[in-house]
PDB file of N, CA and C in Angstrom:
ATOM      1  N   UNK A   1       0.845  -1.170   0.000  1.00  0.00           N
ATOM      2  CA  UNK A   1       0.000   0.000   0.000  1.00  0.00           C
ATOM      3  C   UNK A   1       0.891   1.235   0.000  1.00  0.00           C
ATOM      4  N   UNK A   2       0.385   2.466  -0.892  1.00  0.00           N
ATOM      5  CA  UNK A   2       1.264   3.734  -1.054  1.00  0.00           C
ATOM      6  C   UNK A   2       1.080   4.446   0.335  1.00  0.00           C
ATOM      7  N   UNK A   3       2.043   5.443   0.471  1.00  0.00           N
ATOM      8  CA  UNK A   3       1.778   6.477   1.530  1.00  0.00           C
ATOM      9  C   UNK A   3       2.092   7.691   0.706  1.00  0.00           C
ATOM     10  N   UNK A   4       1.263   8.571   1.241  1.00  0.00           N
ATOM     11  CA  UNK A   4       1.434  10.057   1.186  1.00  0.00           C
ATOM     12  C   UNK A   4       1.554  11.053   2.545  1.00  0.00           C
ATOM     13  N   UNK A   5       2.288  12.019   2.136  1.00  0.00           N
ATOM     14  CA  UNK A   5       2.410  12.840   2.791  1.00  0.00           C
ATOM     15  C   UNK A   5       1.905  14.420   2.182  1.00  0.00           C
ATOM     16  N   UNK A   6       0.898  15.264   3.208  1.00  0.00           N
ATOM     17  CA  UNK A   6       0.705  16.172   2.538  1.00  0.00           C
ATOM     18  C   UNK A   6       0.862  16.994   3.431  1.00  0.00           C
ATOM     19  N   UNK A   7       1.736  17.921   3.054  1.00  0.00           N
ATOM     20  CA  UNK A   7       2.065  19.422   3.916  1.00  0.00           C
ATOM     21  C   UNK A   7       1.119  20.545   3.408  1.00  0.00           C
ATOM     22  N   UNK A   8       1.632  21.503   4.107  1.00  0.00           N
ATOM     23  CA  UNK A   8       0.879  22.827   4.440  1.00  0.00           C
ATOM     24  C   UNK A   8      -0.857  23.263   4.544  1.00  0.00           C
ATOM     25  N   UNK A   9      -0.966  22.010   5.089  1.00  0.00           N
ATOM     26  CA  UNK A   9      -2.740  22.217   5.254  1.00  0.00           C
ATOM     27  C   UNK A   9      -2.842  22.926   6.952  1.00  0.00           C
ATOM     28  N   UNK A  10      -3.684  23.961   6.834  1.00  0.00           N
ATOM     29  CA  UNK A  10      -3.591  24.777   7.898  1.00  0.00           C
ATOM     30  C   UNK A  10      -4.608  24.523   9.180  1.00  0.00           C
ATOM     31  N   UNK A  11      -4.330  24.934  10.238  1.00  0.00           N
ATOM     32  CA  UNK A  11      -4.326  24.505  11.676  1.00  0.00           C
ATOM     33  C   UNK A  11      -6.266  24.233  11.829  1.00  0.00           C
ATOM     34  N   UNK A  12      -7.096  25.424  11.262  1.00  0.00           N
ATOM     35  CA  UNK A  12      -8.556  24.720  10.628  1.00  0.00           C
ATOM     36  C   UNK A  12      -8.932  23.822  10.308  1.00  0.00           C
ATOM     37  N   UNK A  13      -8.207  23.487   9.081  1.00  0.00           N
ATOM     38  CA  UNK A  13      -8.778  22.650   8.218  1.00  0.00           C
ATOM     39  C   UNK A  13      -8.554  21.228   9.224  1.00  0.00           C
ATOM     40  N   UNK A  14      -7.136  20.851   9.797  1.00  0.00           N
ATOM     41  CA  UNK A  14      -6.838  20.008  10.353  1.00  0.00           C
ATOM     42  C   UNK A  14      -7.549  19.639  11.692  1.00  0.00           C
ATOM     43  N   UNK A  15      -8.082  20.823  11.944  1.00  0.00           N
ATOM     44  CA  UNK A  15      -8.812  20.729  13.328  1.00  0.00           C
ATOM     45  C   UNK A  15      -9.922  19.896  12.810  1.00  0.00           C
ATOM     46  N   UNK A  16     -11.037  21.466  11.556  1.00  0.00           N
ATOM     47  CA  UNK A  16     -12.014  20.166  11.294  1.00  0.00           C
ATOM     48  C   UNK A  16     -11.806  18.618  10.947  1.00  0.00           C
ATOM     49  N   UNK A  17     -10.628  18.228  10.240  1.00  0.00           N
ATOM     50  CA  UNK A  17     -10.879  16.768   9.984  1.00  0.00           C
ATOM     51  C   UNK A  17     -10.779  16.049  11.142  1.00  0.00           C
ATOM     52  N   UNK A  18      -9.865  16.394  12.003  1.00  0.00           N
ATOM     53  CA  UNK A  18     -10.051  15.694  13.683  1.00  0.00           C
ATOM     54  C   UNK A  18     -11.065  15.605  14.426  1.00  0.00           C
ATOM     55  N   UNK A  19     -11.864  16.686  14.451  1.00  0.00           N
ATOM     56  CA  UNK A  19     -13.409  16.483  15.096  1.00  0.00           C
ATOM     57  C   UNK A  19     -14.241  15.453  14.197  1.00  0.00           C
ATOM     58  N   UNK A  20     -14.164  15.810  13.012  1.00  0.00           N
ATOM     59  CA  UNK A  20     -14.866  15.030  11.701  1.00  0.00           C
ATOM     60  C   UNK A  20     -14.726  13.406  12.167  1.00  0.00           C
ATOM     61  N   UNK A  21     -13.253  13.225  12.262  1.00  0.00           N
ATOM     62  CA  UNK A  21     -12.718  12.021  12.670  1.00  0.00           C
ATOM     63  C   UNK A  21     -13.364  11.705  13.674  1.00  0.00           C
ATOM     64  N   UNK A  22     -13.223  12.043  15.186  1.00  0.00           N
ATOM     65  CA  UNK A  22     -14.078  12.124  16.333  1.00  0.00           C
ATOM     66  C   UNK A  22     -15.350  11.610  16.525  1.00  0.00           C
ATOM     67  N   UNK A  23     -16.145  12.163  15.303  1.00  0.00           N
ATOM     68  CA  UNK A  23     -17.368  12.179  15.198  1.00  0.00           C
ATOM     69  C   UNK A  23     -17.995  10.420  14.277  1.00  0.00           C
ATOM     70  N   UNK A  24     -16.726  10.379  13.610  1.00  0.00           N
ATOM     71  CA  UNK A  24     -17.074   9.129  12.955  1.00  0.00           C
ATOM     72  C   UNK A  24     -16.494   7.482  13.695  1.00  0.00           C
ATOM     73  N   UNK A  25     -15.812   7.700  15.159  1.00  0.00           N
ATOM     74  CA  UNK A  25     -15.151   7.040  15.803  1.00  0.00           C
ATOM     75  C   UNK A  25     -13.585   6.491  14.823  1.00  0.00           C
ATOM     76  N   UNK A  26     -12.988   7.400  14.089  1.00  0.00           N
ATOM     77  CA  UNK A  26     -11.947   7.023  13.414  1.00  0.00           C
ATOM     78  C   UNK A  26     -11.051   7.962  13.781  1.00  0.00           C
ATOM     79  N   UNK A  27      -9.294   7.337  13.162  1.00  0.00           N
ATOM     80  CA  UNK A  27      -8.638   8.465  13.076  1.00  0.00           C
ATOM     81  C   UNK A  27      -8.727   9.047  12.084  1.00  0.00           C
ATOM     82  N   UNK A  28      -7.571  10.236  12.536  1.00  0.00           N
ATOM     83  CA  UNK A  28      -7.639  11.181  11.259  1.00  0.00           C
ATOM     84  C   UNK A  28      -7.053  10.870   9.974  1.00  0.00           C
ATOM     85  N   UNK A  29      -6.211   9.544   9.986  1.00  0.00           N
ATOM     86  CA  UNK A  29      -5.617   8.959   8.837  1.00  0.00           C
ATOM     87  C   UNK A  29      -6.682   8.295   8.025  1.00  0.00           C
ATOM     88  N   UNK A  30      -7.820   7.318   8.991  1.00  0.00           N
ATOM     89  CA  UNK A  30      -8.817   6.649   8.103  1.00  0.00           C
ATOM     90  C   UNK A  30     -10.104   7.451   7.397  1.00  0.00           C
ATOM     91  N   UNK A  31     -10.092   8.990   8.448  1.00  0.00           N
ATOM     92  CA  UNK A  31     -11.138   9.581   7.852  1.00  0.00           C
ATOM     93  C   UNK A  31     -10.938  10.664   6.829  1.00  0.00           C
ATOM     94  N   UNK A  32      -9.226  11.013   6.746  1.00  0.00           N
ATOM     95  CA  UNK A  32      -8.712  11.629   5.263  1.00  0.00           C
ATOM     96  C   UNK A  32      -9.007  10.743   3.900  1.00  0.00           C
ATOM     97  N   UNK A  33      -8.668   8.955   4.250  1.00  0.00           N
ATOM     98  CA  UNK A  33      -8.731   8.281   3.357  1.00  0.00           C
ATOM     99  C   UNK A  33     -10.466   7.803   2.909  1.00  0.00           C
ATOM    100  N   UNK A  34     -11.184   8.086   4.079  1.00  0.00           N
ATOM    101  CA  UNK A  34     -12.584   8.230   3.868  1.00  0.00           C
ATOM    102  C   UNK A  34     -13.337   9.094   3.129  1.00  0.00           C
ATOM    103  N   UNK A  35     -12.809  10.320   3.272  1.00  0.00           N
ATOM    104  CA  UNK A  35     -13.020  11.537   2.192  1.00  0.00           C
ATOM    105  C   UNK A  35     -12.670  11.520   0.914  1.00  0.00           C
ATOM    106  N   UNK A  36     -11.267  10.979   0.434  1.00  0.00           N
ATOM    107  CA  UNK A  36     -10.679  10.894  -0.605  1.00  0.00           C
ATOM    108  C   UNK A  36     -11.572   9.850  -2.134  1.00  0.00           C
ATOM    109  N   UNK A  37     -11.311   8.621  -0.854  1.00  0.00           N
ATOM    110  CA  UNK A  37     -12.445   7.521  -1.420  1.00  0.00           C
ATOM    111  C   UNK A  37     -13.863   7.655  -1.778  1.00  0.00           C
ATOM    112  N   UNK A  38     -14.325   8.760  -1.023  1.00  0.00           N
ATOM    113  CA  UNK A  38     -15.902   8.635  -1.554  1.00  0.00           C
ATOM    114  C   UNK A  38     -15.682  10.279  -2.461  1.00  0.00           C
ATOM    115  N   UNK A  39     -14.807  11.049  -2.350  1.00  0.00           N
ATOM    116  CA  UNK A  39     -15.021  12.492  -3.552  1.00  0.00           C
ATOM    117  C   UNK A  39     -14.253  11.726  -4.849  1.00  0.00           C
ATOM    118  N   UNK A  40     -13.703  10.399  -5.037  1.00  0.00           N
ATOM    119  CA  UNK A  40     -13.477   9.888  -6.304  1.00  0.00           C
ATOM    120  C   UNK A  40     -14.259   8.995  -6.264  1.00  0.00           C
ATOM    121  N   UNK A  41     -14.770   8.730  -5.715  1.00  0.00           N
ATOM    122  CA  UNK A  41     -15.754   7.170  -6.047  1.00  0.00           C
ATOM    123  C   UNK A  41     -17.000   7.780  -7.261  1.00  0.00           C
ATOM    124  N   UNK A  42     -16.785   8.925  -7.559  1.00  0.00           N
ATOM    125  CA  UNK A  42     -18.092   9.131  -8.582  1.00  0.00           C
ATOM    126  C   UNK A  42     -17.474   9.485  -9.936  1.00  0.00           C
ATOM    127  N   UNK A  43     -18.007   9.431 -11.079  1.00  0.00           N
ATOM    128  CA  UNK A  43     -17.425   9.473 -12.606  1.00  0.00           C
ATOM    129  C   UNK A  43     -17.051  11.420 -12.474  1.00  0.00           C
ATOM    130  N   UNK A  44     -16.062  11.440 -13.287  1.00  0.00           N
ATOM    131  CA  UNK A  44     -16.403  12.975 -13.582  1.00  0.00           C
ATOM    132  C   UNK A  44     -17.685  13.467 -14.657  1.00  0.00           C
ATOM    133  N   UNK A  45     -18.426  14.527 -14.751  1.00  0.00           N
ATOM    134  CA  UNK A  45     -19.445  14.532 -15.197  1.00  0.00           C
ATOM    135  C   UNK A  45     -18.459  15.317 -16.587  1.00  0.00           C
ATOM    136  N   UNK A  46     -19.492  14.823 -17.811  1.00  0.00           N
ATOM    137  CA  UNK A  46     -19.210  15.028 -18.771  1.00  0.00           C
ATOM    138  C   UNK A  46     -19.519  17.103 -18.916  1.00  0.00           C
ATOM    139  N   UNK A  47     -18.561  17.248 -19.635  1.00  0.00           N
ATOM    140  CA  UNK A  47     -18.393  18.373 -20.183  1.00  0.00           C
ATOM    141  C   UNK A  47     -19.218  18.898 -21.097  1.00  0.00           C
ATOM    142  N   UNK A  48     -20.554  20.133 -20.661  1.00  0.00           N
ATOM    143  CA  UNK A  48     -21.071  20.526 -21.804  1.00  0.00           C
ATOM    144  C   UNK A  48     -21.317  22.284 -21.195  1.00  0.00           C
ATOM    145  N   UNK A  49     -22.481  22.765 -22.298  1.00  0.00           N
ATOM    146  CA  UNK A  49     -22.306  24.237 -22.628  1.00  0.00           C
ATOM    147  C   UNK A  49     -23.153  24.254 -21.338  1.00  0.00           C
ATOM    148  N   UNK A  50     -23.495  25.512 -21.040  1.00  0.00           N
ATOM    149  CA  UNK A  50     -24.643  25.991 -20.352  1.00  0.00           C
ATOM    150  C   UNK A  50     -25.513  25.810 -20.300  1.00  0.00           C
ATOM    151  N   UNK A  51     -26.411  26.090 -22.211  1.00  0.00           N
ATOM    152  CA  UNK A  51     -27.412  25.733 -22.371  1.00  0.00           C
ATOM    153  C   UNK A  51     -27.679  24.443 -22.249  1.00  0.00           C
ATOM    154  N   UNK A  52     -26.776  23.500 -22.841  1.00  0.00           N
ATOM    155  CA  UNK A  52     -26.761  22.194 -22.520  1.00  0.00           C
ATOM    156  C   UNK A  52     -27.467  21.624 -21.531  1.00  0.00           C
ATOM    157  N   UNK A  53     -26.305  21.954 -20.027  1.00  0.00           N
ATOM    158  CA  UNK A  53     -27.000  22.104 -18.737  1.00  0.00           C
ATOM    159  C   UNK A  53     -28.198  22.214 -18.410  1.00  0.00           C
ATOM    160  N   UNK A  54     -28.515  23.396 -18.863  1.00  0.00           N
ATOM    161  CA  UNK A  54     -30.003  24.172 -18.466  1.00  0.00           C
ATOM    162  C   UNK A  54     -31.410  23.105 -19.372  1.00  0.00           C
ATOM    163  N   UNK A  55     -30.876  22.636 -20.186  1.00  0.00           N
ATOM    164  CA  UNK A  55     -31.832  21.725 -20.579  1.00  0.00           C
ATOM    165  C   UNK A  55     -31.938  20.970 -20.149  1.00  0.00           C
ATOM    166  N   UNK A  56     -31.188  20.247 -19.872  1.00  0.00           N
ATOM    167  CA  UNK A  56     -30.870  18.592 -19.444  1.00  0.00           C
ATOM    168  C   UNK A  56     -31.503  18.687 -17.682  1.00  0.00           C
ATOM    169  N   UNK A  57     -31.424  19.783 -16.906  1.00  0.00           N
ATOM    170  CA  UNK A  57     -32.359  19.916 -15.579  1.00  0.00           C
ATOM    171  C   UNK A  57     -33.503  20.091 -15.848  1.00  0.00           C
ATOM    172  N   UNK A  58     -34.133  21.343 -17.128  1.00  0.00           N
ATOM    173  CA  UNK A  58     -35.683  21.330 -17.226  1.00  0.00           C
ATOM    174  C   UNK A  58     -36.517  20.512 -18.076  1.00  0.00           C
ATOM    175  N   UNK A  59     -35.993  19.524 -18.917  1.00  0.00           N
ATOM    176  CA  UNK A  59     -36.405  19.194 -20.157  1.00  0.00           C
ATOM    177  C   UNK A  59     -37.290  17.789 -19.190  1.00  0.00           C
ATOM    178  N   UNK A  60     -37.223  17.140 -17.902  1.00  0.00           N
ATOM    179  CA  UNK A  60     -37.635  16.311 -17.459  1.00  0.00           C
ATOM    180  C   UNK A  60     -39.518  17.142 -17.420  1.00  0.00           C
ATOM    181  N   UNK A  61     -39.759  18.457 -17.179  1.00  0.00           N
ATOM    182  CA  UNK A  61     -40.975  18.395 -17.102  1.00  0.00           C
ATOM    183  C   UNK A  61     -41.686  18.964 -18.220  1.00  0.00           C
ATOM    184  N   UNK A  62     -41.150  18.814 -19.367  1.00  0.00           N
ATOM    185  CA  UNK A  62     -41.855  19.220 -20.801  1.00  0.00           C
ATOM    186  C   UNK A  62     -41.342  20.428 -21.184  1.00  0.00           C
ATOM    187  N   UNK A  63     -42.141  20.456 -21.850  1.00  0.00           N
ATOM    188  CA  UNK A  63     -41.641  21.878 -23.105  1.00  0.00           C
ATOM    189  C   UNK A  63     -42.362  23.485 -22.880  1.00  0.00           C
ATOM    190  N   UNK A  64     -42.992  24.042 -23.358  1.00  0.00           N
ATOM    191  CA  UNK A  64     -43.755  25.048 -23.688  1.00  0.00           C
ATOM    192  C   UNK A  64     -43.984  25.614 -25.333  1.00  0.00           C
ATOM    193  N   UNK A  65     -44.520  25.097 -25.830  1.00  0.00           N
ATOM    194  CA  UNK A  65     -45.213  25.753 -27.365  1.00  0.00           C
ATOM    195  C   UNK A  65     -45.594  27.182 -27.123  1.00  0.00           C
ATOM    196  N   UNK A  66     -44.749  28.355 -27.725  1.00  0.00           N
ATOM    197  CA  UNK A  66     -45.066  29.677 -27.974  1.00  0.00           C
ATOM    198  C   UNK A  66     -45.361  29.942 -29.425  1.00  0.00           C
ATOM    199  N   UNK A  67     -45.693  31.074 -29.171  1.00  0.00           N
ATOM    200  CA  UNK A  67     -46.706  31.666 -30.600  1.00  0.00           C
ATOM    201  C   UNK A  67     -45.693  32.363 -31.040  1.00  0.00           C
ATOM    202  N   UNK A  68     -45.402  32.365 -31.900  1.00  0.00           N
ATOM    203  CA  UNK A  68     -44.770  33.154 -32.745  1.00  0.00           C
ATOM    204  C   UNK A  68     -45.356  33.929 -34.004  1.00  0.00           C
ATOM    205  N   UNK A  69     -44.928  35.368 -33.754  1.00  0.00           N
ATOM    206  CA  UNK A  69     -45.787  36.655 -34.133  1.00  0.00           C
ATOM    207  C   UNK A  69     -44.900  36.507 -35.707  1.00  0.00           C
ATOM    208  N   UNK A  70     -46.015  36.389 -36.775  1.00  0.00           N
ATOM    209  CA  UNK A  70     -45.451  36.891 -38.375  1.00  0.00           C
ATOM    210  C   UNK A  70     -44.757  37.750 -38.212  1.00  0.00           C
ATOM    211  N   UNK A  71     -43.281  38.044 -38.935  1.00  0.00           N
ATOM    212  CA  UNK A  71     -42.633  38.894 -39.268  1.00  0.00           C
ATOM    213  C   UNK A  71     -43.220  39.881 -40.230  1.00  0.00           C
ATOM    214  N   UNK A  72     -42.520  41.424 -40.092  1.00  0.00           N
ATOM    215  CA  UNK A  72     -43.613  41.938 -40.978  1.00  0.00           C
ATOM    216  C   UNK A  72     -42.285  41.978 -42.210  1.00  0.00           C
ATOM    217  N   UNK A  73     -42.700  42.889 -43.359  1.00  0.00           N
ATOM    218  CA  UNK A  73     -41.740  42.919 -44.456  1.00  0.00           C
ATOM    219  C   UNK A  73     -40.460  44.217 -43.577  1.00  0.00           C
ATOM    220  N   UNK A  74     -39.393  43.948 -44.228  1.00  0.00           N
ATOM    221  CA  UNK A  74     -38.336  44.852 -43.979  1.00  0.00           C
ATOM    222  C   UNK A  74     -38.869  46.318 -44.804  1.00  0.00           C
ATOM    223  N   UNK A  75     -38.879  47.024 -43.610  1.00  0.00           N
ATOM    224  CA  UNK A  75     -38.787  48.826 -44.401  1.00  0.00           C
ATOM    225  C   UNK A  75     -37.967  49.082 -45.847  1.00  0.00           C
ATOM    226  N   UNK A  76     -38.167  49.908 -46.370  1.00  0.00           N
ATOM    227  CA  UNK A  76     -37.447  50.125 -47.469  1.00  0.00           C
ATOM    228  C   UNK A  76     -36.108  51.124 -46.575  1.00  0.00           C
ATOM    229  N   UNK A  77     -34.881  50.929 -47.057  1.00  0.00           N
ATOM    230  CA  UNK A  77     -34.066  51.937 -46.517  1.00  0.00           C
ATOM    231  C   UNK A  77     -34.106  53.461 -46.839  1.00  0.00           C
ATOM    232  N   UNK A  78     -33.495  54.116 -46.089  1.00  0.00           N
ATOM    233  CA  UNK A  78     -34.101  55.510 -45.963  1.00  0.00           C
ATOM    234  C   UNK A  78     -33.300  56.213 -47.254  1.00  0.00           C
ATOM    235  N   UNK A  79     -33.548  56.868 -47.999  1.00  0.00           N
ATOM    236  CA  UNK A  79     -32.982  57.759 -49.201  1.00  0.00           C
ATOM    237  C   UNK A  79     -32.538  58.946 -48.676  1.00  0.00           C
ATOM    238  N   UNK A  80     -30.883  58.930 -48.542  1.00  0.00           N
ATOM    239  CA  UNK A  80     -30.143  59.915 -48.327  1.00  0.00           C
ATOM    240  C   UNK A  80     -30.027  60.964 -49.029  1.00  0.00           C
ATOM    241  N   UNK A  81     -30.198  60.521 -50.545  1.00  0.00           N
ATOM    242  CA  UNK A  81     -29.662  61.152 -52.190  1.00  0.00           C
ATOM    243  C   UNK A  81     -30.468  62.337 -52.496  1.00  0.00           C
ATOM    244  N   UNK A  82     -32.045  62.345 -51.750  1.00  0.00           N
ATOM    245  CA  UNK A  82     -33.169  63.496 -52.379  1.00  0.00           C
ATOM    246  C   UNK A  82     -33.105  64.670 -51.313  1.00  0.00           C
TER     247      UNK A  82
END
């Protein structure tokens, strides 16, 4: 089995994982490796746009059909020349 060593994590952070630890009846070695293991235990989520996103959360409760207003004809452009 590998070991790591990780420096400069500050006197907070270390506190919380010790209570964290505390709280789960572990040490702080099994409950770093407890954290590690379950924030990789999930796939990375695939890469898309925004809109992408934004669909893929609302598209589960349908759509909405809007009306769309006829365009009218384009103006004639304005005559500089007279």
């Amino acid at each position: 089995m590998a070991s790591m060593t990780i420096r400069g994590i500050d006197e907070a952070l270390k506190r919380r994982l010790r209570v964290q630890a505390a709280q789960h009846d572990r040490s702080m070695e099994d409950e770093a490796r407890a954290i590690l293991r379950a924030a990789l235990s999930t796939e990375p989520s695939e890469e898309r746009s925004l809109a992408e996103a934004i669909r893929a959360h609302i598209e589960p409760w349908g759509g909405v059909d809007l009306e769309i207003e006829p365009r009218e004809p384009m103006p004639e452009p304005v005559n500089l020349e007279s």
